[in-house]
PDB file of N, CA and C in Angstrom:
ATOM      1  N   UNK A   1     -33.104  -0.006  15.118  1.00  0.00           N
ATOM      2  CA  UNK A   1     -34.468  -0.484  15.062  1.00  0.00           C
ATOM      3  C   UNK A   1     -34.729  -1.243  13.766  1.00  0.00           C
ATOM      4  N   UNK A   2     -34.307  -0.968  12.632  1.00  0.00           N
ATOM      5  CA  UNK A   2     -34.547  -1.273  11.240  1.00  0.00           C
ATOM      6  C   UNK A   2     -33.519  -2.558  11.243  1.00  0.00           C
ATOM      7  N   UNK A   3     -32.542  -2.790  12.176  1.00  0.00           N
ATOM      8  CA  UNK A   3     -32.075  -3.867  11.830  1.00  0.00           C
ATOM      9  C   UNK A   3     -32.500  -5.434  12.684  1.00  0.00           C
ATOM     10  N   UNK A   4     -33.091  -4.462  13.551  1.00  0.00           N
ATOM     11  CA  UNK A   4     -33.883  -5.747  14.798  1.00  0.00           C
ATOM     12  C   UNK A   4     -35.024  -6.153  13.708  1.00  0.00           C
ATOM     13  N   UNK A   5     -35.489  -5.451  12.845  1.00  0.00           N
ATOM     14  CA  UNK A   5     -36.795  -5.495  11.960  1.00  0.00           C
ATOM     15  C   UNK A   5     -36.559  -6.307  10.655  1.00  0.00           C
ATOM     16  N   UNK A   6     -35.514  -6.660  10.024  1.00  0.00           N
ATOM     17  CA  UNK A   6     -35.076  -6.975   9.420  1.00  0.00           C
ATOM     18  C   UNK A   6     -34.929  -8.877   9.479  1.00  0.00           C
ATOM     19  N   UNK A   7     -34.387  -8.861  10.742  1.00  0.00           N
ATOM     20  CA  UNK A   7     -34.171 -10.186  11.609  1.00  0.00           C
ATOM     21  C   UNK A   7     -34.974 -10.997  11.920  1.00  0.00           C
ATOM     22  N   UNK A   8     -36.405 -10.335  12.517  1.00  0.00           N
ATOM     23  CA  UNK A   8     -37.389 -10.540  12.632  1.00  0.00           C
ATOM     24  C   UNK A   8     -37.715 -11.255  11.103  1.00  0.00           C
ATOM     25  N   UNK A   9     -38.358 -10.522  10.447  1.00  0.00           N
ATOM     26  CA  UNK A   9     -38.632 -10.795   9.565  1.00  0.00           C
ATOM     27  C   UNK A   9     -38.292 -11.600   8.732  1.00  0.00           C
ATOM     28  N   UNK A  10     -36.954 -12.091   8.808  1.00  0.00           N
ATOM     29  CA  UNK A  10     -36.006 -13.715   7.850  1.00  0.00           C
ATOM     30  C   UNK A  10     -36.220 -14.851   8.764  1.00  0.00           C
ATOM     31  N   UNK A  11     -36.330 -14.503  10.911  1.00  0.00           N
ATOM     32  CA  UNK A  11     -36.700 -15.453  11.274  1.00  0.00           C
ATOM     33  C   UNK A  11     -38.335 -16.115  11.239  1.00  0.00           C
ATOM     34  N   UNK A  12     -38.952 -15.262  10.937  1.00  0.00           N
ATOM     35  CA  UNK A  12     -40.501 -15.400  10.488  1.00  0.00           C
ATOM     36  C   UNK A  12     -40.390 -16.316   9.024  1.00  0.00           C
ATOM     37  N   UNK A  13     -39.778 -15.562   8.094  1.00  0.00           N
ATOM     38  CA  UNK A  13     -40.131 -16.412   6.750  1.00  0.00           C
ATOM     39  C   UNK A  13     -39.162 -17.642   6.677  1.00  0.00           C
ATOM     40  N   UNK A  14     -37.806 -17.780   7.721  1.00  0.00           N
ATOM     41  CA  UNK A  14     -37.566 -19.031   7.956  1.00  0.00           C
ATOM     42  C   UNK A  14     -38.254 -19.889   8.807  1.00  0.00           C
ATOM     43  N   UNK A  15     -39.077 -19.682   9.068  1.00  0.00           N
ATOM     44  CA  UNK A  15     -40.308 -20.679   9.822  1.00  0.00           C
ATOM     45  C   UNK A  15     -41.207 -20.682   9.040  1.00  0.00           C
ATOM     46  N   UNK A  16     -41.621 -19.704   8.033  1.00  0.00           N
ATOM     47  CA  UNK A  16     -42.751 -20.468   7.619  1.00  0.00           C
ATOM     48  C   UNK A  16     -41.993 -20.989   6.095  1.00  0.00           C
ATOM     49  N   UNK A  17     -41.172 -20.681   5.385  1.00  0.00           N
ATOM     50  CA  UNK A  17     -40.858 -21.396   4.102  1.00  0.00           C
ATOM     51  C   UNK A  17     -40.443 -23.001   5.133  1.00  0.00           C
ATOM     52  N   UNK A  18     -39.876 -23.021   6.184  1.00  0.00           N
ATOM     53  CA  UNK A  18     -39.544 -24.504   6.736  1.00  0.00           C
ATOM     54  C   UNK A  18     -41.225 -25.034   6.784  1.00  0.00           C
ATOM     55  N   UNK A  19     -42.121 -24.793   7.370  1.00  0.00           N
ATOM     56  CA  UNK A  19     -43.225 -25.512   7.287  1.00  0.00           C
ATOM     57  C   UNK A  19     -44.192 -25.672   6.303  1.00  0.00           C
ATOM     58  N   UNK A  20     -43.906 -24.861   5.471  1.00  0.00           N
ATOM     59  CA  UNK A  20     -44.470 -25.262   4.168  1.00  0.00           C
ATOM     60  C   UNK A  20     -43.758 -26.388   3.183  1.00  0.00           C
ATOM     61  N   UNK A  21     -42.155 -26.876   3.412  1.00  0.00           N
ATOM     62  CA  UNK A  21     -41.412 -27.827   2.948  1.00  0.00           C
ATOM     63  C   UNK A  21     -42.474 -28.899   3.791  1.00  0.00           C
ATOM     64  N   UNK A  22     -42.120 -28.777   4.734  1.00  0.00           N
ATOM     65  CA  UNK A  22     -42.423 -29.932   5.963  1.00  0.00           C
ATOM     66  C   UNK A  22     -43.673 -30.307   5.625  1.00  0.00           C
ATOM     67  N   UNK A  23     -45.168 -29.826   5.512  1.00  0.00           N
ATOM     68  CA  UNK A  23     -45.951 -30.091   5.328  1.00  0.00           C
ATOM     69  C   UNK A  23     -46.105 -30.763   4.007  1.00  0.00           C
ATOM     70  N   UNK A  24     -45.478 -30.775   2.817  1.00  0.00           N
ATOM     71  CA  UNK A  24     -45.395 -30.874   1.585  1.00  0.00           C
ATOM     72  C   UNK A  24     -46.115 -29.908   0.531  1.00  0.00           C
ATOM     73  N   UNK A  25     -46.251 -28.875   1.331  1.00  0.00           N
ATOM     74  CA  UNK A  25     -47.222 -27.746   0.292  1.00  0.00           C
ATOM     75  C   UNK A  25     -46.553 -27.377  -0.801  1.00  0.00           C
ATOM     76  N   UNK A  26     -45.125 -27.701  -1.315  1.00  0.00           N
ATOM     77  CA  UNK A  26     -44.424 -26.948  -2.464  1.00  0.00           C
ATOM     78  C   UNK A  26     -44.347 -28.747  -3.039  1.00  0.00           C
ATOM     79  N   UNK A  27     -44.887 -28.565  -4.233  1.00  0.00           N
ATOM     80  CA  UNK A  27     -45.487 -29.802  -4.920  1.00  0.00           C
ATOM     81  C   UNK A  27     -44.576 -30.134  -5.853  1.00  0.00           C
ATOM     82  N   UNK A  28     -43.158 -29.494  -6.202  1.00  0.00           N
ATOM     83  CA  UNK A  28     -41.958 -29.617  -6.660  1.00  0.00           C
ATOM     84  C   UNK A  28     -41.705 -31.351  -6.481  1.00  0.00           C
ATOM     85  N   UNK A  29     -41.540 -32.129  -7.257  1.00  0.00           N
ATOM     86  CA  UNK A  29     -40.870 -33.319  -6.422  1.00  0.00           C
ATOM     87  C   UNK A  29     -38.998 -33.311  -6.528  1.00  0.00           C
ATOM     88  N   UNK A  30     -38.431 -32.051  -6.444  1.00  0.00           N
ATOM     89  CA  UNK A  30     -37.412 -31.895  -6.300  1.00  0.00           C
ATOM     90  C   UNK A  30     -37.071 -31.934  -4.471  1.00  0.00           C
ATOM     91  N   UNK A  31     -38.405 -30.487  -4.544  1.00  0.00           N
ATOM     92  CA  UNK A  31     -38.063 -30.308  -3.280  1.00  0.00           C
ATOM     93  C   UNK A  31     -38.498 -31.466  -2.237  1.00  0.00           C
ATOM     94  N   UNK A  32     -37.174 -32.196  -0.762  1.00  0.00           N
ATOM     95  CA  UNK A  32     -37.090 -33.220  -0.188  1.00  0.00           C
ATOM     96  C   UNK A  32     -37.795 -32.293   1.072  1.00  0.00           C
ATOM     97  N   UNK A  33     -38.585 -33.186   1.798  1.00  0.00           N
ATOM     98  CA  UNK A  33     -38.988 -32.458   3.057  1.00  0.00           C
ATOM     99  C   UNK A  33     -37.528 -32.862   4.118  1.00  0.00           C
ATOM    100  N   UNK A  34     -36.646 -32.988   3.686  1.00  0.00           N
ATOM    101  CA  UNK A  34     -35.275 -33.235   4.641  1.00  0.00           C
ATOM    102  C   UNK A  34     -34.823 -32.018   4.511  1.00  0.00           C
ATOM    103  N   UNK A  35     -35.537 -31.036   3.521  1.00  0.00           N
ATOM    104  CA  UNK A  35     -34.546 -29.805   3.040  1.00  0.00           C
ATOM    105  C   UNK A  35     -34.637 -28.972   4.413  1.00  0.00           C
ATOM    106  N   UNK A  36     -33.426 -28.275   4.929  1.00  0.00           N
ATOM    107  CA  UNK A  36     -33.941 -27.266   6.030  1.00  0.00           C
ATOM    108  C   UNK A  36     -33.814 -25.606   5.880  1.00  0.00           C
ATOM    109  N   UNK A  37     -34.307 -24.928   6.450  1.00  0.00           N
ATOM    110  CA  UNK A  37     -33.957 -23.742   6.068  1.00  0.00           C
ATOM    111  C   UNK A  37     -32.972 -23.105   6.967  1.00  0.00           C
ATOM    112  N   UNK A  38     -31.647 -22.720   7.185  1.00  0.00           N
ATOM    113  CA  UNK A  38     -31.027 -22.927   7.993  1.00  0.00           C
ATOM    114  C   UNK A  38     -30.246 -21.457   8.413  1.00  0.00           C
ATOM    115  N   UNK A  39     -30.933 -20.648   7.915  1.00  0.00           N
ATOM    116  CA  UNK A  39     -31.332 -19.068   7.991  1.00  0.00           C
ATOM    117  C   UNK A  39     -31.914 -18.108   6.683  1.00  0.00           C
ATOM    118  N   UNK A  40     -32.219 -17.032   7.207  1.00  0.00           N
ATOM    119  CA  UNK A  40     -32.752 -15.919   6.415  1.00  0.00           C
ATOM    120  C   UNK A  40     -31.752 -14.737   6.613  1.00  0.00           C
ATOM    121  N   UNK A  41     -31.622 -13.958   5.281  1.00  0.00           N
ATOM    122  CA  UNK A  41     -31.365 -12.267   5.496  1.00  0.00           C
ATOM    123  C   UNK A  41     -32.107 -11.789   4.628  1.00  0.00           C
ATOM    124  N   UNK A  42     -32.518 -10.550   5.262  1.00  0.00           N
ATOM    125  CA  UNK A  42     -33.478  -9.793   4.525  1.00  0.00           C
ATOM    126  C   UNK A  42     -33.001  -8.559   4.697  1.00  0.00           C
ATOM    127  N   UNK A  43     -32.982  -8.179   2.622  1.00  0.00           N
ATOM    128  CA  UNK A  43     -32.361  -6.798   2.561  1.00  0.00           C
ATOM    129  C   UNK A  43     -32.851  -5.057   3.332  1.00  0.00           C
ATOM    130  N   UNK A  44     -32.009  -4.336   3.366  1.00  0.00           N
ATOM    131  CA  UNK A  44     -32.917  -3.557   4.366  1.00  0.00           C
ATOM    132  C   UNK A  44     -34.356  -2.666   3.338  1.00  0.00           C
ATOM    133  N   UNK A  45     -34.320  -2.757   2.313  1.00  0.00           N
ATOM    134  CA  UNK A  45     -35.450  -2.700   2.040  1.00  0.00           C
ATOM    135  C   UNK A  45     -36.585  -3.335   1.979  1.00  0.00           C
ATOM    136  N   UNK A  46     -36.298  -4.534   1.941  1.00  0.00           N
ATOM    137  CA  UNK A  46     -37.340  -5.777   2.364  1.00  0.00           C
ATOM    138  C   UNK A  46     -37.480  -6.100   0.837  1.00  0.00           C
ATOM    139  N   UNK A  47     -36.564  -5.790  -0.186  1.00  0.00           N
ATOM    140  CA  UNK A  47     -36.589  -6.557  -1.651  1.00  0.00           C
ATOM    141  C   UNK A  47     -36.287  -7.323  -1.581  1.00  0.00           C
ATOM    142  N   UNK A  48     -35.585  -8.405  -0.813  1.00  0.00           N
ATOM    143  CA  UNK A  48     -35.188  -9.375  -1.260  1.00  0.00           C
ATOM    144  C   UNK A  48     -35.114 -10.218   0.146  1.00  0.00           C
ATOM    145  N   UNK A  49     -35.093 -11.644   0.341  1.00  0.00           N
ATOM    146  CA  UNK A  49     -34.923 -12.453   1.176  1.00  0.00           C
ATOM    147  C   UNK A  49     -33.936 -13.687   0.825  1.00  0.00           C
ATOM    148  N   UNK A  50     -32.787 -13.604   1.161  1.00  0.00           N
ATOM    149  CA  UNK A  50     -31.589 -15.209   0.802  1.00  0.00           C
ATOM    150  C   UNK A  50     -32.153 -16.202   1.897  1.00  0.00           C
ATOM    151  N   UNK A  51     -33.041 -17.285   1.334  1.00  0.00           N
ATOM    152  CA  UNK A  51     -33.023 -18.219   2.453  1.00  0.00           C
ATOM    153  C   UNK A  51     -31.897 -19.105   1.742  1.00  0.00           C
ATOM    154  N   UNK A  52     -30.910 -19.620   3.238  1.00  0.00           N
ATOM    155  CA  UNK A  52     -29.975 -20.630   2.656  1.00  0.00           C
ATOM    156  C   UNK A  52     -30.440 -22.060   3.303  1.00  0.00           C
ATOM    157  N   UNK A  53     -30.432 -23.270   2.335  1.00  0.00           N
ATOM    158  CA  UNK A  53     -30.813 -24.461   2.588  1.00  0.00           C
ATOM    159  C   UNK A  53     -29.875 -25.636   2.527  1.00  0.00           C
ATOM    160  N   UNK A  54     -30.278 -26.262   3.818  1.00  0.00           N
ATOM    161  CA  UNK A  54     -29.337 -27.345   3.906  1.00  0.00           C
ATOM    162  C   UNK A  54     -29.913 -28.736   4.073  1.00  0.00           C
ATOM    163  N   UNK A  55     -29.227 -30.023   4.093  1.00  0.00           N
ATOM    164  CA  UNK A  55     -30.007 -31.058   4.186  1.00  0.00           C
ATOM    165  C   UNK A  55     -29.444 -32.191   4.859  1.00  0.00           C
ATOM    166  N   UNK A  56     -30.108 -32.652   5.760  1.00  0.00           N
ATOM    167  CA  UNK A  56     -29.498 -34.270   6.544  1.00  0.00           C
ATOM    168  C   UNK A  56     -28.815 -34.931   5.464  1.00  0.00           C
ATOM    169  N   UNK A  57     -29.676 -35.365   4.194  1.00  0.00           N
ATOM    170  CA  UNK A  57     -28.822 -36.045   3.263  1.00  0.00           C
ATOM    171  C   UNK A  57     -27.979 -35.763   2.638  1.00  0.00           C
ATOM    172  N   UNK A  58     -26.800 -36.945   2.328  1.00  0.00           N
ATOM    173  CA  UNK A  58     -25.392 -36.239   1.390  1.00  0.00           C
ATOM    174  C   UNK A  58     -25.714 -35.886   0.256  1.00  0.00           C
ATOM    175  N   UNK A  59     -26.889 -36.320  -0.133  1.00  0.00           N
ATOM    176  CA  UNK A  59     -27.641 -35.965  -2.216  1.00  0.00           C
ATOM    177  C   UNK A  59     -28.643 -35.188  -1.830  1.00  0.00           C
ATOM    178  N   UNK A  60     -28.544 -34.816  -3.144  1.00  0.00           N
ATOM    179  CA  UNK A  60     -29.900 -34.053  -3.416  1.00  0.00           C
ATOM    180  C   UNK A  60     -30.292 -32.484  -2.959  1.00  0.00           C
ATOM    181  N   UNK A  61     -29.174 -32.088  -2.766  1.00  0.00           N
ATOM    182  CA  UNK A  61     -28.820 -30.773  -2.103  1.00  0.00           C
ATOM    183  C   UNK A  61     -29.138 -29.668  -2.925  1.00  0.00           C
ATOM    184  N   UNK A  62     -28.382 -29.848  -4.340  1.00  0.00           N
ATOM    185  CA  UNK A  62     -28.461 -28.667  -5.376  1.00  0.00           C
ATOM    186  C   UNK A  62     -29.737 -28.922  -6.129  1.00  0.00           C
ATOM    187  N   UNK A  63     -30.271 -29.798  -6.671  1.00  0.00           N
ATOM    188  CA  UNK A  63     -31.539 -30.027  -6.900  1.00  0.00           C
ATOM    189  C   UNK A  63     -32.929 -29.860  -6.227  1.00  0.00           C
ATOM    190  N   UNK A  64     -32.721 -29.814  -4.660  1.00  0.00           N
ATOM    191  CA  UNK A  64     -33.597 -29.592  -3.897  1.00  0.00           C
ATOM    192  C   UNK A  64     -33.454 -27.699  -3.848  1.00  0.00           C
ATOM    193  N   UNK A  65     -32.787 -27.325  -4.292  1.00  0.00           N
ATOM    194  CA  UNK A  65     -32.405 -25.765  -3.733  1.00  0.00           C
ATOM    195  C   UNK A  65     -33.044 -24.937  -5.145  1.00  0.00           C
ATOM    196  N   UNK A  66     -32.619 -25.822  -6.275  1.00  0.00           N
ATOM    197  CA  UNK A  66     -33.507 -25.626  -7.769  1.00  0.00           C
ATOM    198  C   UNK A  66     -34.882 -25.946  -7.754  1.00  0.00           C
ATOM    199  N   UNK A  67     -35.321 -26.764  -7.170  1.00  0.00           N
ATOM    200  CA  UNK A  67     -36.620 -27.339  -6.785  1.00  0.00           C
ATOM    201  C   UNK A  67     -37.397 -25.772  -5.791  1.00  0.00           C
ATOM    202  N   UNK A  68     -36.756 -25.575  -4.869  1.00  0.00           N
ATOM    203  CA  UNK A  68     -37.191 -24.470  -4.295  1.00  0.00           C
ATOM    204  C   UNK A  68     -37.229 -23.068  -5.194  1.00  0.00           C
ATOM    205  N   UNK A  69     -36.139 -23.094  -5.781  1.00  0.00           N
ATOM    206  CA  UNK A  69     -36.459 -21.624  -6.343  1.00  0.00           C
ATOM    207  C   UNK A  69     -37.179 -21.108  -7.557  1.00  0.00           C
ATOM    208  N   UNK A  70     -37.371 -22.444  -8.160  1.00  0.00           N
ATOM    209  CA  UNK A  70     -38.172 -22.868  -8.963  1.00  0.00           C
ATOM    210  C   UNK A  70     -39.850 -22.297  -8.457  1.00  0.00           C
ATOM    211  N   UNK A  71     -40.037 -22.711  -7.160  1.00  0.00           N
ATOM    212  CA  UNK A  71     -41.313 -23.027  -6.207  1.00  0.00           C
ATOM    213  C   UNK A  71     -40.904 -21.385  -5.636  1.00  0.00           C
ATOM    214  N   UNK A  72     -40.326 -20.719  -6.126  1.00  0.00           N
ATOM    215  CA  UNK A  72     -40.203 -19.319  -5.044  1.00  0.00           C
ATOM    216  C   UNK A  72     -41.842 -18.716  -5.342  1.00  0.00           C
ATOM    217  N   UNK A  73     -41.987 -18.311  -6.868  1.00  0.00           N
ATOM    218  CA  UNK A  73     -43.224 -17.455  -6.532  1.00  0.00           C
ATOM    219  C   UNK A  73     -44.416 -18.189  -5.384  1.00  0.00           C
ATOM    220  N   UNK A  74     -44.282 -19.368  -5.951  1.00  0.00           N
ATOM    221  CA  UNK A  74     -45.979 -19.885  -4.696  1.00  0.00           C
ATOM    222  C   UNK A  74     -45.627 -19.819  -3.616  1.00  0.00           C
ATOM    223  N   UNK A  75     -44.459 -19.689  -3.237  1.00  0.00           N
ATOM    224  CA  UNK A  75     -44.061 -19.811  -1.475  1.00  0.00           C
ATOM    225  C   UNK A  75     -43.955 -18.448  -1.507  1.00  0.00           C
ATOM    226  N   UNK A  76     -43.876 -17.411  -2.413  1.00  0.00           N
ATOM    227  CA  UNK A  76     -43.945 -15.935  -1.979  1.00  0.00           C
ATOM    228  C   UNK A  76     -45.369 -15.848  -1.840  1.00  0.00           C
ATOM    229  N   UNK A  77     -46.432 -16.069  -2.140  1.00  0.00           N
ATOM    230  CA  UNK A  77     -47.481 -15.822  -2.830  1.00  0.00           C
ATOM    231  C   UNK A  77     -48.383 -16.051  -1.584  1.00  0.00           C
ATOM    232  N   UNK A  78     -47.647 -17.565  -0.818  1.00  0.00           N
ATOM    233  CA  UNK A  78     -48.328 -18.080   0.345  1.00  0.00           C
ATOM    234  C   UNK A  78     -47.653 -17.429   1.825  1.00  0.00           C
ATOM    235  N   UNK A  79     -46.650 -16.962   1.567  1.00  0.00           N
ATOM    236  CA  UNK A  79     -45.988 -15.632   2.628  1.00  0.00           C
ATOM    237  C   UNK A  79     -46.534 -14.705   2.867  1.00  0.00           C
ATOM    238  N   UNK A  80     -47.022 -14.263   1.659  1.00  0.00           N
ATOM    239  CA  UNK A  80     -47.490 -12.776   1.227  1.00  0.00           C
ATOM    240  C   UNK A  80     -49.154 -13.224   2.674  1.00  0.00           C
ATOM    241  N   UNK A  81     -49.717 -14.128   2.261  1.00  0.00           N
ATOM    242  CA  UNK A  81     -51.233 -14.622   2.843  1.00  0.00           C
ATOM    243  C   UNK A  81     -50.742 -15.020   4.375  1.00  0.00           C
ATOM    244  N   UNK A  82     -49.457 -14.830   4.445  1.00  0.00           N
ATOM    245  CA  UNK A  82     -49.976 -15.516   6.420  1.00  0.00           C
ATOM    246  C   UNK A  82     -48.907 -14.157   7.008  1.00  0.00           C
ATOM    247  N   UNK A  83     -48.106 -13.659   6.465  1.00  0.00           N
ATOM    248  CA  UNK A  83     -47.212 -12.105   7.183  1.00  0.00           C
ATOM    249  C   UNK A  83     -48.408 -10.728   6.581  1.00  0.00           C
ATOM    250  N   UNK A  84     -48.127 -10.017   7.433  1.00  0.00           N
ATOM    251  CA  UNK A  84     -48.814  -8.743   7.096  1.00  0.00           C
ATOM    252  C   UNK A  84     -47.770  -8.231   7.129  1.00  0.00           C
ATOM    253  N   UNK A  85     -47.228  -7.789   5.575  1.00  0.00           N
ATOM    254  CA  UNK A  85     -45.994  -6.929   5.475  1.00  0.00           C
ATOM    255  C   UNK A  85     -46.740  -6.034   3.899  1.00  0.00           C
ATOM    256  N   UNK A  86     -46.002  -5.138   4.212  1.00  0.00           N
ATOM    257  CA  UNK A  86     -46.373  -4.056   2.946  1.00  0.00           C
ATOM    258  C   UNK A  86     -45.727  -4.550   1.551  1.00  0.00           C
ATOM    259  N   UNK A  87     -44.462  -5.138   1.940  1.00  0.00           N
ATOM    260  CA  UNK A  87     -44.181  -5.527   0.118  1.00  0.00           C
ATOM    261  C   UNK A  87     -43.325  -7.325   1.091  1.00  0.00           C
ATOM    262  N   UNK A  88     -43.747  -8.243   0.287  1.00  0.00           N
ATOM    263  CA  UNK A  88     -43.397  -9.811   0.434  1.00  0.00           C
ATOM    264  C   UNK A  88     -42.023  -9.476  -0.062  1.00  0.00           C
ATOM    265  N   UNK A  89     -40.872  -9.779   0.633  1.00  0.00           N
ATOM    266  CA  UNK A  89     -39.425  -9.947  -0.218  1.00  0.00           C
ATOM    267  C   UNK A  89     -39.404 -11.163  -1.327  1.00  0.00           C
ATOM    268  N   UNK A  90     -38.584 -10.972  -2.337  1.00  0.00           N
ATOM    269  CA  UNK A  90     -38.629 -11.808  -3.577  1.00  0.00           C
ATOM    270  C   UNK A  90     -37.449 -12.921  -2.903  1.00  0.00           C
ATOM    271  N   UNK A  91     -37.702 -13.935  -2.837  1.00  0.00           N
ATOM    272  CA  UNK A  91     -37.116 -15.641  -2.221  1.00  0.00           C
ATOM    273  C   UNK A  91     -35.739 -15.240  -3.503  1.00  0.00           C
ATOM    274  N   UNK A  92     -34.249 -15.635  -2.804  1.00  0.00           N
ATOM    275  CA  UNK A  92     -33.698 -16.599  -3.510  1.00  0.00           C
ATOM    276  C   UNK A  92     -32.757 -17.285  -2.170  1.00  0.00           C
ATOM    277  N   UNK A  93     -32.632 -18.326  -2.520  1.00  0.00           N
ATOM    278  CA  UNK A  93     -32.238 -19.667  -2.325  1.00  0.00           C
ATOM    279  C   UNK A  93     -30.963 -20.323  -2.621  1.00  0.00           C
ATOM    280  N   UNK A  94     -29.743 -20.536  -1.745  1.00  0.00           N
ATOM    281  CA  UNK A  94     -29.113 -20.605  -1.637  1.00  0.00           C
ATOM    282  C   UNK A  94     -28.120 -22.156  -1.245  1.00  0.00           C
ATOM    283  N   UNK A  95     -27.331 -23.194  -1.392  1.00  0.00           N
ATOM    284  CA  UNK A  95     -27.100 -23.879  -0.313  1.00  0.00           C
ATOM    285  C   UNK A  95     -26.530 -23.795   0.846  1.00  0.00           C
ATOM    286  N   UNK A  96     -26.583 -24.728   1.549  1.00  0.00           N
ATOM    287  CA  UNK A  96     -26.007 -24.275   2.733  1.00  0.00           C
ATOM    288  C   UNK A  96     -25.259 -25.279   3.303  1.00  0.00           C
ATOM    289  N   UNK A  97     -23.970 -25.699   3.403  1.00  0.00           N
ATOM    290  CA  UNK A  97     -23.690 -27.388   3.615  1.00  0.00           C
ATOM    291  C   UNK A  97     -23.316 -27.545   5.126  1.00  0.00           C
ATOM    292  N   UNK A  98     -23.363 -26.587   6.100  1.00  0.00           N
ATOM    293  CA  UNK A  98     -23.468 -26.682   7.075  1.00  0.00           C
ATOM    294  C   UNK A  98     -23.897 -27.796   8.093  1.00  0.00           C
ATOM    295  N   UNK A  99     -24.868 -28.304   7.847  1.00  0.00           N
ATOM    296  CA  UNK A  99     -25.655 -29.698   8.800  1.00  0.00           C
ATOM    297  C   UNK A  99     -24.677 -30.534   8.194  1.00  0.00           C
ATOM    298  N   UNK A 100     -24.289 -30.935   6.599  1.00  0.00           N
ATOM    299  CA  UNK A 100     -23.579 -31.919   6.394  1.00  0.00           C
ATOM    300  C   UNK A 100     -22.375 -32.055   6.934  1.00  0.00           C
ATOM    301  N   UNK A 101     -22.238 -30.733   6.658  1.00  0.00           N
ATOM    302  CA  UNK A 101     -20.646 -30.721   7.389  1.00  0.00           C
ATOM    303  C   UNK A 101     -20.318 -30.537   9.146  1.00  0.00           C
ATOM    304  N   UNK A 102     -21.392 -30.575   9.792  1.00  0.00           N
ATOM    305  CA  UNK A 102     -21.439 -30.522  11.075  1.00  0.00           C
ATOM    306  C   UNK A 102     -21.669 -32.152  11.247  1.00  0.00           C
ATOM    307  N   UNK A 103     -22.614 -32.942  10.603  1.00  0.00           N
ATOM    308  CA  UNK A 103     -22.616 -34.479  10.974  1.00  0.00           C
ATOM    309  C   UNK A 103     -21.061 -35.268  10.482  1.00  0.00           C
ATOM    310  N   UNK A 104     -20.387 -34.393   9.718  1.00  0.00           N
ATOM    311  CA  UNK A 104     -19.071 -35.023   9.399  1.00  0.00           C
ATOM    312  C   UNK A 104     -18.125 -35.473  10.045  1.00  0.00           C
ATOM    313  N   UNK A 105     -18.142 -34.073  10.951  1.00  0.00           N
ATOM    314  CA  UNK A 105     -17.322 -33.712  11.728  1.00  0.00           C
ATOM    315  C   UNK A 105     -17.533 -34.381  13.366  1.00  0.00           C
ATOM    316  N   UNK A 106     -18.614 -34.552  13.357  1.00  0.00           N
ATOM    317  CA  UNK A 106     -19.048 -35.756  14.717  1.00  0.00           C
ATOM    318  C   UNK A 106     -18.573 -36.575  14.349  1.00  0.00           C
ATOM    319  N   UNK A 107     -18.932 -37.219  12.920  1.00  0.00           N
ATOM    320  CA  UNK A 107     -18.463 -38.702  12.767  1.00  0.00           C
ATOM    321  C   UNK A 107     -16.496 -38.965  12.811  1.00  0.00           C
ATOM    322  N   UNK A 108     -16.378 -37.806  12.580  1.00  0.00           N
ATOM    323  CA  UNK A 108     -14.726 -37.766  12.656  1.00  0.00           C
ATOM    324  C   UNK A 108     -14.403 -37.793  13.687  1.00  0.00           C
ATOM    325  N   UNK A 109     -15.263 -36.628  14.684  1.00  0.00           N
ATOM    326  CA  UNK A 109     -14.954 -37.476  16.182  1.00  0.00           C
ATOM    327  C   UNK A 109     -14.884 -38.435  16.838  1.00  0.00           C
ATOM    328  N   UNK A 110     -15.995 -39.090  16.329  1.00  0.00           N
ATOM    329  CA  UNK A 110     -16.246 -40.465  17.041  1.00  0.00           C
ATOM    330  C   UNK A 110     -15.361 -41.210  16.526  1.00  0.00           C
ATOM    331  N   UNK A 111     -15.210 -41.161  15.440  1.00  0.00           N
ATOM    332  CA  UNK A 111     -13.872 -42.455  14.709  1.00  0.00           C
ATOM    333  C   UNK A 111     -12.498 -41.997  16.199  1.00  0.00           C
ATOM    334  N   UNK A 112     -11.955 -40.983  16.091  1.00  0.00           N
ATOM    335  CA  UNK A 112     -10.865 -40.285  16.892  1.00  0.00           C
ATOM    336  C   UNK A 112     -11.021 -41.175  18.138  1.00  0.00           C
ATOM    337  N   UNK A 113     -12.128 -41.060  18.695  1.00  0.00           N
ATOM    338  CA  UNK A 113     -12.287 -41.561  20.077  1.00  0.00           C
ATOM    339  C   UNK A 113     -12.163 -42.977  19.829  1.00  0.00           C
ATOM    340  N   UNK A 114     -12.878 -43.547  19.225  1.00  0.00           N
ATOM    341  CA  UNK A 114     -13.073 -45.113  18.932  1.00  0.00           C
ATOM    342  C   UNK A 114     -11.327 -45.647  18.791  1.00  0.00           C
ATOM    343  N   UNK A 115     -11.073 -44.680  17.411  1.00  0.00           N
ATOM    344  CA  UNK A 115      -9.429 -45.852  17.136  1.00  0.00           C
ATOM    345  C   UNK A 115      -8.665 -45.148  18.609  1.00  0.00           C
ATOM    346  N   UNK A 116      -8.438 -44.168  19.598  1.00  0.00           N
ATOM    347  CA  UNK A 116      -7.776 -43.935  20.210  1.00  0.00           C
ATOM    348  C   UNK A 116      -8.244 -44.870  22.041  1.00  0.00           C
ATOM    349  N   UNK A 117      -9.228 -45.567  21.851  1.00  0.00           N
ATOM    350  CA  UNK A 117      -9.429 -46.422  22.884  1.00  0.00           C
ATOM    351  C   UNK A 117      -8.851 -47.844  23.005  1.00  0.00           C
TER     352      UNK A 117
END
């Protein structure tokens, strides 16, 4: 039960730390609204939350992730105001190069197919 609860809860604050990028509410001009949040874990005490972030673009990855954690208290602060949870987990922020390296790897495909036609 505590671990279905857990899950819940990183996929909740990965939806809302993503729409608070998206909207531009974290006033960082580090942070890129390309940034994504591309999961949550949340410890089983609920101290802590790793969101890991990734980005369409090849730059600006580690700076956007400093930009965020930089911006952790107000995005805790604005968590804390839209979840009804007894204690807000403390944000850290992670990269995540996943999307980059998933658009890579298409493009490697497509080259494959292209020179093999």
């Amino acid at each position: 039960m505590s671990e279905y609860r857990t899950e819940r809860v990183g996929r909740l604050i990965q939806e809302k730390v993503g729409t608070l990028i998206v909207e531009g509410k974290v006033k960082d001009p580090r942070v890129d609204p390309f940034l994504s949040i591309t999961r949550v874990t949340v410890s089983r005490d609920f101290a802590y939350a790793d969101a890991y972030v990734s980005s369409y673009k090849s730059e600006g990855l580690a700076t956007g992730v400093e930009g965020l954690q930089s911006a952790a208290g107000f995005i805790q602060s604005q968590l804390a105001k839209m979840m009804r949870l007894r204690q807000t987990p403390k944000l850290r922020f992670h990269e995540d190069q996943g999307i980059r390296e998933g658009f890579e790897l298409v493009k490697k495909i497509e080259d494959l197919v292209r020179d093999g036609q």
